[in-house]
C-alpha atoms as a PDB file:
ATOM      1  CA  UNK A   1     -38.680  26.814 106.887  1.00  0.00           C
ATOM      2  CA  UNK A   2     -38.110  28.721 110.383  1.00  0.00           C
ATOM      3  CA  UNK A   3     -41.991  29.622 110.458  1.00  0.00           C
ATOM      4  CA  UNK A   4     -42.783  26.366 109.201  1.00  0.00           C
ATOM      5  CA  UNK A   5     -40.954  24.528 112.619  1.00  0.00           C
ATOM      6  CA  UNK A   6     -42.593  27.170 114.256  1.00  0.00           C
ATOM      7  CA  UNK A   7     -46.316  26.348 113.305  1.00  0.00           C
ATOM      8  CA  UNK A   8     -45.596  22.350 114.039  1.00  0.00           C
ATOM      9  CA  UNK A   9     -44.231  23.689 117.636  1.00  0.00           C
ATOM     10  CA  UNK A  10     -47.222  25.716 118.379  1.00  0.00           C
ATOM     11  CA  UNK A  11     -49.445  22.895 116.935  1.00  0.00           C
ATOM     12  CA  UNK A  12     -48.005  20.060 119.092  1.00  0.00           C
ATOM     13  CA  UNK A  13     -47.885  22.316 122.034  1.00  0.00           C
ATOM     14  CA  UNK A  14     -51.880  23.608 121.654  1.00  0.00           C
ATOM     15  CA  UNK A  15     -52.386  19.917 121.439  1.00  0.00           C
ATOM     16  CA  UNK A  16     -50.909  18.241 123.789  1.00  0.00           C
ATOM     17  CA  UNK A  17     -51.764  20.990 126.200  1.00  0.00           C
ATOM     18  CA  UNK A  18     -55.358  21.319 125.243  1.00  0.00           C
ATOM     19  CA  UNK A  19     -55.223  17.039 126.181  1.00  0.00           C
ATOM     20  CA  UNK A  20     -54.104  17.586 129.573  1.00  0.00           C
ATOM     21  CA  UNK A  21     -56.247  20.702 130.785  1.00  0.00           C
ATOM     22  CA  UNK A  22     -59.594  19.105 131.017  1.00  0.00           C
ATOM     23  CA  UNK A  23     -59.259  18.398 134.220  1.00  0.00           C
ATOM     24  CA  UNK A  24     -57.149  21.350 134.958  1.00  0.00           C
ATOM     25  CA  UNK A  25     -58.686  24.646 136.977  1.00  0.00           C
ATOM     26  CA  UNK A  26     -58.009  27.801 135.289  1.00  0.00           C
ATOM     27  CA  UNK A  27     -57.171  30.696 137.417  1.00  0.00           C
ATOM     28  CA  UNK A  28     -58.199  34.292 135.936  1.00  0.00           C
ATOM     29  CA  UNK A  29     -55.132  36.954 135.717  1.00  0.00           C
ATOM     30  CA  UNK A  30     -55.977  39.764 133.462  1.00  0.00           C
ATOM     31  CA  UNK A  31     -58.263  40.762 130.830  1.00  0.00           C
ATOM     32  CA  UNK A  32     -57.273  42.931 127.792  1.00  0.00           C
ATOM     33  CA  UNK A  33     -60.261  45.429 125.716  1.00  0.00           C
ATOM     34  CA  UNK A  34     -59.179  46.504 122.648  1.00  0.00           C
ATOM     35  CA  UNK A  35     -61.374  48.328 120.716  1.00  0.00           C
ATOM     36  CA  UNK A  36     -61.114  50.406 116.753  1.00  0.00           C
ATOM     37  CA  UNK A  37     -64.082  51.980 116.010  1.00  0.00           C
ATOM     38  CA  UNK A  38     -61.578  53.907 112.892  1.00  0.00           C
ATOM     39  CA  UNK A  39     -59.182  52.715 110.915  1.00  0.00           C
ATOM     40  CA  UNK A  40     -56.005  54.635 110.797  1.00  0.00           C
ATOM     41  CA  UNK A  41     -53.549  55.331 107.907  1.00  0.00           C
ATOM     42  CA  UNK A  42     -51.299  54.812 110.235  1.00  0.00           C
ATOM     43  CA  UNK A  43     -50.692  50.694 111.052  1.00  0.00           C
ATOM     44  CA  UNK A  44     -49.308  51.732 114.818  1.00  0.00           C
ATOM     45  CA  UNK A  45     -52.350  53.051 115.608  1.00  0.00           C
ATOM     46  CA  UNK A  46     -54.695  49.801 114.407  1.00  0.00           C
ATOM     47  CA  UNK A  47     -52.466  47.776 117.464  1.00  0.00           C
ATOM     48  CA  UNK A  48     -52.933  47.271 120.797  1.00  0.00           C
ATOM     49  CA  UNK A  49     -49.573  46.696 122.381  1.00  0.00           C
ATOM     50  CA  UNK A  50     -48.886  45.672 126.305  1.00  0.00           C
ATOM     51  CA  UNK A  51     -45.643  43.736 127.876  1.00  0.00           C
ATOM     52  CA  UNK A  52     -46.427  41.120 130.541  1.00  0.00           C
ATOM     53  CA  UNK A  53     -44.703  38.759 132.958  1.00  0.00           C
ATOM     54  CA  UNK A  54     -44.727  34.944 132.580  1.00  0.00           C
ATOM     55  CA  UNK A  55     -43.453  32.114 134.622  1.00  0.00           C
ATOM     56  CA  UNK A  56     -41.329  29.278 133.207  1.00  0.00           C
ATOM     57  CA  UNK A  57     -43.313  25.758 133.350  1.00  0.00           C
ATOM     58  CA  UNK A  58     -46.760  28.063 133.036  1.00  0.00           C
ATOM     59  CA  UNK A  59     -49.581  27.016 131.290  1.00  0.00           C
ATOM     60  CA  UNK A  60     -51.382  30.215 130.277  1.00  0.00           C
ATOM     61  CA  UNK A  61     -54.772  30.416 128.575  1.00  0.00           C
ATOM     62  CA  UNK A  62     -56.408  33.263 126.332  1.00  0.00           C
ATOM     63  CA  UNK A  63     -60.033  33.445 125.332  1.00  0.00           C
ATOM     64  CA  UNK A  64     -60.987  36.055 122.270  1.00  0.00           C
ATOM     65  CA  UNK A  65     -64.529  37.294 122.664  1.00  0.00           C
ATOM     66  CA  UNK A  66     -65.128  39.375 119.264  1.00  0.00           C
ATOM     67  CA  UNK A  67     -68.008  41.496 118.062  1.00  0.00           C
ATOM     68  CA  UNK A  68     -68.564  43.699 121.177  1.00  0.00           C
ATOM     69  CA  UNK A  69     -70.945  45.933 120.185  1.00  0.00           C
ATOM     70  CA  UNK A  70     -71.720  45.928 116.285  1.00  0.00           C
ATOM     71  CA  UNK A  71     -68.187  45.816 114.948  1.00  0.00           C
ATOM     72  CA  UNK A  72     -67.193  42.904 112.305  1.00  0.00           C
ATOM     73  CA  UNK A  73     -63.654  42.619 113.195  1.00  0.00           C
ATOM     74  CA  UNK A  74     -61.747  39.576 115.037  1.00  0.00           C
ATOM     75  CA  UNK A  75     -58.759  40.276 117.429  1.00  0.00           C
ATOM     76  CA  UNK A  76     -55.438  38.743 115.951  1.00  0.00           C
ATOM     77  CA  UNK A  77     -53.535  38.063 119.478  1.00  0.00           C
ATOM     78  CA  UNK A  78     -49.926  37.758 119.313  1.00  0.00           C
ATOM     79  CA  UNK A  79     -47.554  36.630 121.965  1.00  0.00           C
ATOM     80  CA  UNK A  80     -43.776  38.033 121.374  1.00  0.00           C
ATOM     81  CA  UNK A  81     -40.995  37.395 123.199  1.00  0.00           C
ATOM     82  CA  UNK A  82     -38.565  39.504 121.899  1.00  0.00           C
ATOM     83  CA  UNK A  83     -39.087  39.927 117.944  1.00  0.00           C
ATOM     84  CA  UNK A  84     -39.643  36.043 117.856  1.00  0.00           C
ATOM     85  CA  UNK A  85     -43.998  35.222 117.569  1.00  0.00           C
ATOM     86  CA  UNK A  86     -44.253  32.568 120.318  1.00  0.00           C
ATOM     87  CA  UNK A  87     -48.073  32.252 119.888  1.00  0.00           C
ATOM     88  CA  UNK A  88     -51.072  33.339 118.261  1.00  0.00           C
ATOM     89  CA  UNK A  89     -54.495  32.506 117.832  1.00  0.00           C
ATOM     90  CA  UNK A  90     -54.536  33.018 114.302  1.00  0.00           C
ATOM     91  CA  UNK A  91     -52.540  31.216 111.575  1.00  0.00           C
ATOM     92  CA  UNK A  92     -52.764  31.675 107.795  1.00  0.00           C
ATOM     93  CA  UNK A  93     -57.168  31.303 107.347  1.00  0.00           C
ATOM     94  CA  UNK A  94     -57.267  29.263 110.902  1.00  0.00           C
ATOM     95  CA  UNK A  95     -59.038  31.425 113.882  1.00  0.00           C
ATOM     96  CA  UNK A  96     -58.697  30.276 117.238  1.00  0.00           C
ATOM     97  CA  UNK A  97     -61.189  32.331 120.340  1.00  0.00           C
ATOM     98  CA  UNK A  98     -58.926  29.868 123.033  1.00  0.00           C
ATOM     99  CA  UNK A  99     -55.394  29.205 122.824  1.00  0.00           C
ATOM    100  CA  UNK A 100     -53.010  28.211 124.873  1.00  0.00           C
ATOM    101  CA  UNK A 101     -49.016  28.735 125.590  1.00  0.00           C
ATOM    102  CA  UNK A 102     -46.821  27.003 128.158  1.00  0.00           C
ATOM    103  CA  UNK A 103     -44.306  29.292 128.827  1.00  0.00           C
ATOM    104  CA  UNK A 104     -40.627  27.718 128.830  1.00  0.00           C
ATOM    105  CA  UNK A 105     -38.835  30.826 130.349  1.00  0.00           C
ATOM    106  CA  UNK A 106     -39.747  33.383 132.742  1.00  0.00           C
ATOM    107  CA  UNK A 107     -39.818  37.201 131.437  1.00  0.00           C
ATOM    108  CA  UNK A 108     -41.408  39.911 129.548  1.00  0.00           C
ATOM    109  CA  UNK A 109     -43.721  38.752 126.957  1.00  0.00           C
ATOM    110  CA  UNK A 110     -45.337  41.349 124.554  1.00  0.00           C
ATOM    111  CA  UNK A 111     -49.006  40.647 123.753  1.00  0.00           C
ATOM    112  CA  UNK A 112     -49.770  42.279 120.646  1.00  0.00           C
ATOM    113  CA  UNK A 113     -53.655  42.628 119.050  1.00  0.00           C
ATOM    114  CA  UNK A 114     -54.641  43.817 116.230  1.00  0.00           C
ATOM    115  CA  UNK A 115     -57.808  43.139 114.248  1.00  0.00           C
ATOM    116  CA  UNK A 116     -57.832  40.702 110.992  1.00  0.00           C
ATOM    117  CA  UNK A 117     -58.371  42.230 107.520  1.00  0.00           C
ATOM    118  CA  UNK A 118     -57.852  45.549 108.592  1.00  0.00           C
ATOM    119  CA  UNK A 119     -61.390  46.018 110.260  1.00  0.00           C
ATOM    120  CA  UNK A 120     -62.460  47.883 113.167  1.00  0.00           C
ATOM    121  CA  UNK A 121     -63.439  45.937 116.110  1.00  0.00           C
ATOM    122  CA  UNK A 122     -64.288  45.292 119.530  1.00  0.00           C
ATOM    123  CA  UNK A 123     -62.687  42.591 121.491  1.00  0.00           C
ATOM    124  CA  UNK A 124     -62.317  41.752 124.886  1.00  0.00           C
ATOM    125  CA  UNK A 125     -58.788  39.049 125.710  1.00  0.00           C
ATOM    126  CA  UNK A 126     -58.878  37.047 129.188  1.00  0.00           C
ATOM    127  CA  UNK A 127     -55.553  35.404 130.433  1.00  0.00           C
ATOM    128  CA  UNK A 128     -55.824  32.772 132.994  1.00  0.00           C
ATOM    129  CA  UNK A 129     -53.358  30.199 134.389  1.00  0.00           C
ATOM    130  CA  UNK A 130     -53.977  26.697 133.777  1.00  0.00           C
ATOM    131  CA  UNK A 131     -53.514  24.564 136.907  1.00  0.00           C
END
């Protein structure tokens, strides 16, 4: 049920912000590369883990550019405050390559990427702040 209210939140939020940032300038931060040429046994070392900062009353957008190179995968971003997923780009079999998050506290935020299905990959992440 928890996950469920979660999904809704994330929907009405990626909605209602995706509305409202058409006319909106987007301000590049920081780009992310995470690339698996092998799969590991071990699951740690599939992941590409970083913390970052983020401001209350943000509006922060990620683009996914997959299939750098020849590699199949697609990057699974996940934004964490805590343990508790505050957004992702992918849900259940929906892919998103933009997403957005408005960010209703200011702290550490882990961005966590791995690639779906277990595939190698090549992806490259851009953050910007929406305006």
């Amino acid at each position: 049920m928890k996950s469920l209210l979660n999904y809704l939140l994330l929907i009405i939020v990626l909605q209602s912000v995706s509305l409202s940032a058409f006319s909106q300038k987007e301000i590049f931060i920081k780009e992310f590369q995470f690339e698996l040429k092998k799969i590991s046994a071990n699951q740690y070392e599939n992941e590409y883990f970083v913390t970052i900062t983020l401001n209350k009353n943000s509006i922060y957008k990620f683009t996914v550019l997959n299939h750098i190179g020849d590699f199949p995968g697609k990057a699974v971003v996940q934004i964490l405050d805590g343990n508790q997923l505050v957004a992702t780009n992918a849900m259940d079999d929906k892919y998103f390559e933009k997403f957005m998050f408005k960010c209703t506290k200011t702290g550490f935020y882990d961005i966590l990427i791995h690639f779906k299905d277990n595939k190698s990959g090549s992806s490259l992440i851009k953050q910007f702040l929406v305006q």
